[in-house]
N, C-alpha and C. Protein backbone atom coordinates (compact mmCIF):
# COMPACT_ATOMS: atom_id res chain seq x y z
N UNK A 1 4.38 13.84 9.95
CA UNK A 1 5.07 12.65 9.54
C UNK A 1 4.70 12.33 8.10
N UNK A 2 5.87 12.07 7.21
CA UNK A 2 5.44 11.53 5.75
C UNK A 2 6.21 10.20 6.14
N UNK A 3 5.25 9.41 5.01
CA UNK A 3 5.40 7.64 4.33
C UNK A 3 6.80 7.87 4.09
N UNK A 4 7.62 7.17 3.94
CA UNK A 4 9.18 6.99 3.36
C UNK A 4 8.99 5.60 2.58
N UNK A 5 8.42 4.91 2.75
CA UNK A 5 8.43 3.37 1.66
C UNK A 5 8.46 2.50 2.57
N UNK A 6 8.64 1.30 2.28
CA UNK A 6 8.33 -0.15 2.88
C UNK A 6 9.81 -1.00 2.51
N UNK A 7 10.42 -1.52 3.60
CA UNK A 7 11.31 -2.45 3.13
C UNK A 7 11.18 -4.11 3.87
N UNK A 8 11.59 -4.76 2.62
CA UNK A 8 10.89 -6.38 2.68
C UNK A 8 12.59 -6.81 2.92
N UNK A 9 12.37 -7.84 4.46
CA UNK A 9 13.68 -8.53 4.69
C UNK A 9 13.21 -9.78 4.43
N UNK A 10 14.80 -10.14 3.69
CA UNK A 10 14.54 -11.41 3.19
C UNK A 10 16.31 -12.37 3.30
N UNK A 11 15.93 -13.53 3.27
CA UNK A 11 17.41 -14.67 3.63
C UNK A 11 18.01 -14.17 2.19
N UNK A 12 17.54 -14.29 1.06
CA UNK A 12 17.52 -14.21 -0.29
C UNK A 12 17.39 -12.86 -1.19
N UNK A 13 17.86 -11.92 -0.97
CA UNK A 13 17.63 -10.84 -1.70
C UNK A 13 18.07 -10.69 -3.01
N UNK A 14 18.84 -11.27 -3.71
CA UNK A 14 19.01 -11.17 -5.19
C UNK A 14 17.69 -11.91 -5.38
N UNK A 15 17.52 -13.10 -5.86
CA UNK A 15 16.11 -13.68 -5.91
C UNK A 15 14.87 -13.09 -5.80
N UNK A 16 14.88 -12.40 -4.68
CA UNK A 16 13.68 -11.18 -4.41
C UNK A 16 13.87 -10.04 -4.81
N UNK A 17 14.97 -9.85 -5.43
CA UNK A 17 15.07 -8.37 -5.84
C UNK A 17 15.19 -8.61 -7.72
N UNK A 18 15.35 -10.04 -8.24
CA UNK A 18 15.17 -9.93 -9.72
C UNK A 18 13.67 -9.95 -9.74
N UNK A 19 12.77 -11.03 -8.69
CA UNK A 19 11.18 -10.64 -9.16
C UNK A 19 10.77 -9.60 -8.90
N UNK A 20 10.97 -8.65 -7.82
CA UNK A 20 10.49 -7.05 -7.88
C UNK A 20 11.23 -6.87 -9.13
N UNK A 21 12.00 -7.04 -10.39
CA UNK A 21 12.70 -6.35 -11.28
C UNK A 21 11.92 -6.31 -12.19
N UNK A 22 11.36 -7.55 -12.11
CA UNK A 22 10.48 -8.27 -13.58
C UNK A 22 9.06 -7.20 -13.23
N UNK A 23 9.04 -7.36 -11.62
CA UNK A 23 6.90 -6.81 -11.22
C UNK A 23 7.31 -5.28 -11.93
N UNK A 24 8.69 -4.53 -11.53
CA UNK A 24 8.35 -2.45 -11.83
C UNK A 24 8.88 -2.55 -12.99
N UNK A 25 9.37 -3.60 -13.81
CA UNK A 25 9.95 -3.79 -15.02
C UNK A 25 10.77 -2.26 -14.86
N UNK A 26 12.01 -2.24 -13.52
CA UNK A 26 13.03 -1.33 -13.69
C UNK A 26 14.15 -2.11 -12.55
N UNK A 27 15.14 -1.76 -13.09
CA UNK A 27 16.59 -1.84 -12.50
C UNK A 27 16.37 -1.15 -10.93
N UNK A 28 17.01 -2.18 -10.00
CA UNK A 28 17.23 -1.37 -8.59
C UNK A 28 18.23 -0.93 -8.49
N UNK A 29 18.28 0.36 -7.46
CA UNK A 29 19.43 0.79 -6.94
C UNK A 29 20.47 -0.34 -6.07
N UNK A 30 21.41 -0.90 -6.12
CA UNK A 30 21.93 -1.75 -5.65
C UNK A 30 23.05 -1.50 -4.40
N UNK A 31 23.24 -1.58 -3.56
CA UNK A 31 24.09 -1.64 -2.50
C UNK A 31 24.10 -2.38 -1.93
N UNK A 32 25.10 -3.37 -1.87
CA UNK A 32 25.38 -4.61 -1.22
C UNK A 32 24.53 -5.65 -0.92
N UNK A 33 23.59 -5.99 -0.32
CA UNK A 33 22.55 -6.40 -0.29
C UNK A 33 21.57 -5.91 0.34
N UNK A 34 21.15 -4.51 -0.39
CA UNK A 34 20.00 -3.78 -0.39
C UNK A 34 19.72 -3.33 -1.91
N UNK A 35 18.67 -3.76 -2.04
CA UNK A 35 17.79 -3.44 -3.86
C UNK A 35 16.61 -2.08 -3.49
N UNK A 36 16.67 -1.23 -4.32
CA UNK A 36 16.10 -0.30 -4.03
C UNK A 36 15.05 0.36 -5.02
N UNK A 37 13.82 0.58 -5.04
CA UNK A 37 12.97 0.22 -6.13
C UNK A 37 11.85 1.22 -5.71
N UNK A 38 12.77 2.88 -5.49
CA UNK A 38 11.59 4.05 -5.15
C UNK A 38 11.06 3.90 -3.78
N UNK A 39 10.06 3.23 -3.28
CA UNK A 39 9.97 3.47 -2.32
C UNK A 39 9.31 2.25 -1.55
N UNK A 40 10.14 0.66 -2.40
CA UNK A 40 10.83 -0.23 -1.79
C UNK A 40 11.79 -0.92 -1.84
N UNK A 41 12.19 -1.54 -0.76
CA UNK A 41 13.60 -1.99 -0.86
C UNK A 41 13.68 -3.16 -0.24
N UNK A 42 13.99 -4.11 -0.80
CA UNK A 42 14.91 -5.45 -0.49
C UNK A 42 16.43 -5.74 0.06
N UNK A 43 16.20 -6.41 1.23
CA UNK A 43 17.14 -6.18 1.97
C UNK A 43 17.84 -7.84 2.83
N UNK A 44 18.97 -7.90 2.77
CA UNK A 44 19.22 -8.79 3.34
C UNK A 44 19.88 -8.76 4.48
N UNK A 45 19.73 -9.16 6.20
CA UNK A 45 19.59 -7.94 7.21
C UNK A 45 21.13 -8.56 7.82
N UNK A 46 21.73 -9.65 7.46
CA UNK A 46 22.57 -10.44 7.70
C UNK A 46 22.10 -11.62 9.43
N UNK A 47 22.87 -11.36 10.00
CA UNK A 47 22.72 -11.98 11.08
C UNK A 47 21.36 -12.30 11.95
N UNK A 48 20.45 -10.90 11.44
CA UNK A 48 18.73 -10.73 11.84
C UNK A 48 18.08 -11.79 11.38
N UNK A 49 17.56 -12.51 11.96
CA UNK A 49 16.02 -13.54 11.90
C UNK A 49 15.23 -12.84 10.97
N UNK A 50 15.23 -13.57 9.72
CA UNK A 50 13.82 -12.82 8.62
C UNK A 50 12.64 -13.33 9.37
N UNK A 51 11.78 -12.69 9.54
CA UNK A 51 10.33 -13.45 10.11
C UNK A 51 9.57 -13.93 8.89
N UNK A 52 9.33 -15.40 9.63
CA UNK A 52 8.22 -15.84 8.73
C UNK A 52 7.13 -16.36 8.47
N UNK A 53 6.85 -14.69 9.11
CA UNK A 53 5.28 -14.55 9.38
C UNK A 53 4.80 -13.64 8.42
N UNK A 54 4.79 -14.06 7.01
CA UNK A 54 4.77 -12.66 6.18
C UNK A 54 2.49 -12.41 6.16
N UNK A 55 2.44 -10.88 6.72
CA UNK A 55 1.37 -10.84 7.35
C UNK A 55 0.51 -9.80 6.74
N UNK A 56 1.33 -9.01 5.99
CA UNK A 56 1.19 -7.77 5.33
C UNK A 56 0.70 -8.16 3.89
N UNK A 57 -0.11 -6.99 3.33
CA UNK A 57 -0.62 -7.08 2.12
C UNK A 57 0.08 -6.00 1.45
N UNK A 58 0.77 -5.90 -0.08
CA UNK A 58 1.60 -4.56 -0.24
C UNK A 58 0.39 -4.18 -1.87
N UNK A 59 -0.22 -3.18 -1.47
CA UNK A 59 -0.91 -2.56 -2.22
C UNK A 59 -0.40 -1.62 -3.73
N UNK A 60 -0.58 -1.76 -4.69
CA UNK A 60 0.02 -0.80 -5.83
C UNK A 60 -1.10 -0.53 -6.89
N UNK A 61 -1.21 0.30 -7.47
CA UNK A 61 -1.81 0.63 -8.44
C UNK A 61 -1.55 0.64 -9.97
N UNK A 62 -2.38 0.84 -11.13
CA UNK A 62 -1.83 0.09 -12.65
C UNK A 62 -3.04 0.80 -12.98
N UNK A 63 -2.45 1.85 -14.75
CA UNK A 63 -3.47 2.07 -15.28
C UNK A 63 -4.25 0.86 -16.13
N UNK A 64 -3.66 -0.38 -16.58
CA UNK A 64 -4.05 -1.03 -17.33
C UNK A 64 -3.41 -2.73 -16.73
N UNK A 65 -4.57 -3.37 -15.23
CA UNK A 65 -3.75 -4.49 -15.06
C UNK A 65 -4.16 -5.56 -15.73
N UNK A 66 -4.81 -5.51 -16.94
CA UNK A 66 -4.52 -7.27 -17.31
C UNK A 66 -3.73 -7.07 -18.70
N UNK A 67 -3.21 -6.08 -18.83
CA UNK A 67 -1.84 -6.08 -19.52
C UNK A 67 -0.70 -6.31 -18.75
N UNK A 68 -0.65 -5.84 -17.20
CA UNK A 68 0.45 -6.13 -16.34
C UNK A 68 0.21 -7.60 -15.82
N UNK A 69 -1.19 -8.21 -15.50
CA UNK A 69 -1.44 -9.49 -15.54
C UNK A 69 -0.75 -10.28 -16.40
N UNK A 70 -1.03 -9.97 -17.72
CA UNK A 70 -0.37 -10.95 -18.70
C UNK A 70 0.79 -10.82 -18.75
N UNK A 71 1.88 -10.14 -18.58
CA UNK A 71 2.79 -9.80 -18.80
C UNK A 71 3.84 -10.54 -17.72
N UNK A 72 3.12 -10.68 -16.31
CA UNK A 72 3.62 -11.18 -15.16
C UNK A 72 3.55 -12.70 -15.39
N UNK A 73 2.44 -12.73 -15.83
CA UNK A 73 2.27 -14.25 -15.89
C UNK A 73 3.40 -15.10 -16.87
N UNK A 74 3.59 -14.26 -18.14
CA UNK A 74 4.33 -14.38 -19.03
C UNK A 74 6.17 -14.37 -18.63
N UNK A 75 6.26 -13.64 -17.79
CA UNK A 75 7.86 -13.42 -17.53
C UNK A 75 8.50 -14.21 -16.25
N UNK A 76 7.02 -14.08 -15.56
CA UNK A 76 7.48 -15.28 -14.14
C UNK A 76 7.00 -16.86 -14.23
N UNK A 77 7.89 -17.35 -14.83
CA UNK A 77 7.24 -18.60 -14.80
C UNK A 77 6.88 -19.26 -13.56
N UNK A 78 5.78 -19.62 -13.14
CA UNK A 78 5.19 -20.37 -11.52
C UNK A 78 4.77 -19.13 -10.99
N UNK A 79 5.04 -17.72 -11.12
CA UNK A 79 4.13 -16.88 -9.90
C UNK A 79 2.67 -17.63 -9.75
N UNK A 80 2.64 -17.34 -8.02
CA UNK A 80 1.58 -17.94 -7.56
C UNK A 80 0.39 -16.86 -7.93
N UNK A 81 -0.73 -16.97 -7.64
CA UNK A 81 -1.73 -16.29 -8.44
C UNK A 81 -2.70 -16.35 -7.34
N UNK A 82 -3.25 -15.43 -6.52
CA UNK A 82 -4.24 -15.95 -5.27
C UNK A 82 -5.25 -15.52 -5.96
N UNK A 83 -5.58 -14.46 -6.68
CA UNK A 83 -6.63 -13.93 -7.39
C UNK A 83 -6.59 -13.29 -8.91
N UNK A 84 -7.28 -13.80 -10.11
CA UNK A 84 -7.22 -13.25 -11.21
C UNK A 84 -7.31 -12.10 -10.72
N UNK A 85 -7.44 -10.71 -12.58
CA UNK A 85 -8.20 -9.88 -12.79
C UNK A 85 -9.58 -9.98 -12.51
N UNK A 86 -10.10 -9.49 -11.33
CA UNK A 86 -11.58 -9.46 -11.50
C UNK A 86 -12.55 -8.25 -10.59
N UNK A 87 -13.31 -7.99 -10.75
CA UNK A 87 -13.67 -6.92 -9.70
C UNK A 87 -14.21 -7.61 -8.62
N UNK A 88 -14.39 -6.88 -7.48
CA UNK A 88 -14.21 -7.25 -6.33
C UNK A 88 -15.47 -6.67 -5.66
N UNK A 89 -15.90 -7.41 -4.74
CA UNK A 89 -17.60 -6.79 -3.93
C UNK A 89 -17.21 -5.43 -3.44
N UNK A 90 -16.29 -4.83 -2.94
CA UNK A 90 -16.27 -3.08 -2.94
C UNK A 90 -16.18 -2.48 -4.20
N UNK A 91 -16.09 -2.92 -5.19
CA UNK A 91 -15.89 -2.28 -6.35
C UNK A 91 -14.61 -2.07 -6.95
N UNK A 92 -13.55 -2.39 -6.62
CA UNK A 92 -12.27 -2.47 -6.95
C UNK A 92 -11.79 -3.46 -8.30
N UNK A 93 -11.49 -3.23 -9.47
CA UNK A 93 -10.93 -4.36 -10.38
C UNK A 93 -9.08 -4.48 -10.37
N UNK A 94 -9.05 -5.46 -9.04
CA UNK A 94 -7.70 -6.04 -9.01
C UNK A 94 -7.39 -7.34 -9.15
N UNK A 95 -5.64 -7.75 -9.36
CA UNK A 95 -5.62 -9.14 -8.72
C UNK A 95 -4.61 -9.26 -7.60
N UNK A 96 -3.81 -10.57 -7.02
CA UNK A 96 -3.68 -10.38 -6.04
C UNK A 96 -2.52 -11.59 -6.70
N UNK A 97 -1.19 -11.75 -5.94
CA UNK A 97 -0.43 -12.52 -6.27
C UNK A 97 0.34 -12.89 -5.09
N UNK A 98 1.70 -13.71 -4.78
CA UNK A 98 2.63 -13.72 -3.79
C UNK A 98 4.00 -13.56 -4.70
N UNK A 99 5.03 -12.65 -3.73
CA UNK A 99 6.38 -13.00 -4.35
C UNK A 99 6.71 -14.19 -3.65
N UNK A 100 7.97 -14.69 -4.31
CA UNK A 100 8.87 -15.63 -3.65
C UNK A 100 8.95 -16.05 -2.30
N UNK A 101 8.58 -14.81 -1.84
CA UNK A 101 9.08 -15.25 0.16
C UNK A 101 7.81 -15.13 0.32
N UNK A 102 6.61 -15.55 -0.24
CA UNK A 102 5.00 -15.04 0.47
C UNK A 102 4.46 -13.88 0.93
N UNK A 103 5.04 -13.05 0.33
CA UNK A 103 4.45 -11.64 1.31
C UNK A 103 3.05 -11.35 -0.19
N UNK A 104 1.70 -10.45 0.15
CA UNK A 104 1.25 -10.62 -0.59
C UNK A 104 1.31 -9.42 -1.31
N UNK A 105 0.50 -9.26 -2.47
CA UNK A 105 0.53 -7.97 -2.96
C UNK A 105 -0.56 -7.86 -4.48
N UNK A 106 -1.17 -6.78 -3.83
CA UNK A 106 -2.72 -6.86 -5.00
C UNK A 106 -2.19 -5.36 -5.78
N UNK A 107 -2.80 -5.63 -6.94
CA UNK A 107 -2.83 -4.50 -7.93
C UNK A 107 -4.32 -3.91 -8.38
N UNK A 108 -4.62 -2.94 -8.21
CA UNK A 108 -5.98 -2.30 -8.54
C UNK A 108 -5.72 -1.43 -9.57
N UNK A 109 -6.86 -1.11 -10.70
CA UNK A 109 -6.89 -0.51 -11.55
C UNK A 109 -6.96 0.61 -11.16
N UNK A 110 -5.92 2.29 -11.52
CA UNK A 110 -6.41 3.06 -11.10
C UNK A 110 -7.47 3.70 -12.15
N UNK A 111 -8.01 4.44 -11.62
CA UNK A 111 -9.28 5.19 -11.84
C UNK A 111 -9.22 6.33 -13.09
């Protein structure tokens, strides 16, 4: 079995699919209301109950995040912020943010 990507349902998918635009600073693949962004995708499921229990943490990596820090901070006005740049008691130097619909998502420096 291989990973295929992660897709985030949401009531709102344009909205959630311009702030994933601003976070990979790239254009999604667009189909109707599905945004497609490598190997995630924003989706609006129509008639389906979005749950909102957002429970998941979505992990990514950055050679250089407090240039992507500043940069986020700079283009999203109000992103919520759960954790600066800072290193972390395992040794990890990430931060940690929410999109729009609360789901979370930390960035670690890669190595």
């Amino acid at each position: 079995m291989k990973f295929g990507g992660i897709c985030i349902t949401t009531s709102d998918a344009p909205r959630l699919a311009e702030f994933y635009k601003i976070v990979f600073d790239k254009e999604p693949l667009v189909e109707g209301e599905h945004y497609g962004f490598d190997s995630l995708a924003v989706w609006n499921p129509g008639d389906v109950k979005v749950p909102d229990n957002k429970n998941i943490w979505l992990q990514f990596f950055d050679e250089d995040i407090d240039s992507l820090y500043e940069r986020l901070t700079r283009e999203i006005p109000g992103i919520q912020i759960i954790s600066p740049p800072e290193r972390k008691p395992w040794g990890a130097y990430s931060f940690w943010f929410l999109d729009p619909d609360g789901n979370k998502i930390a960035v670690a420096q890669k190595m």
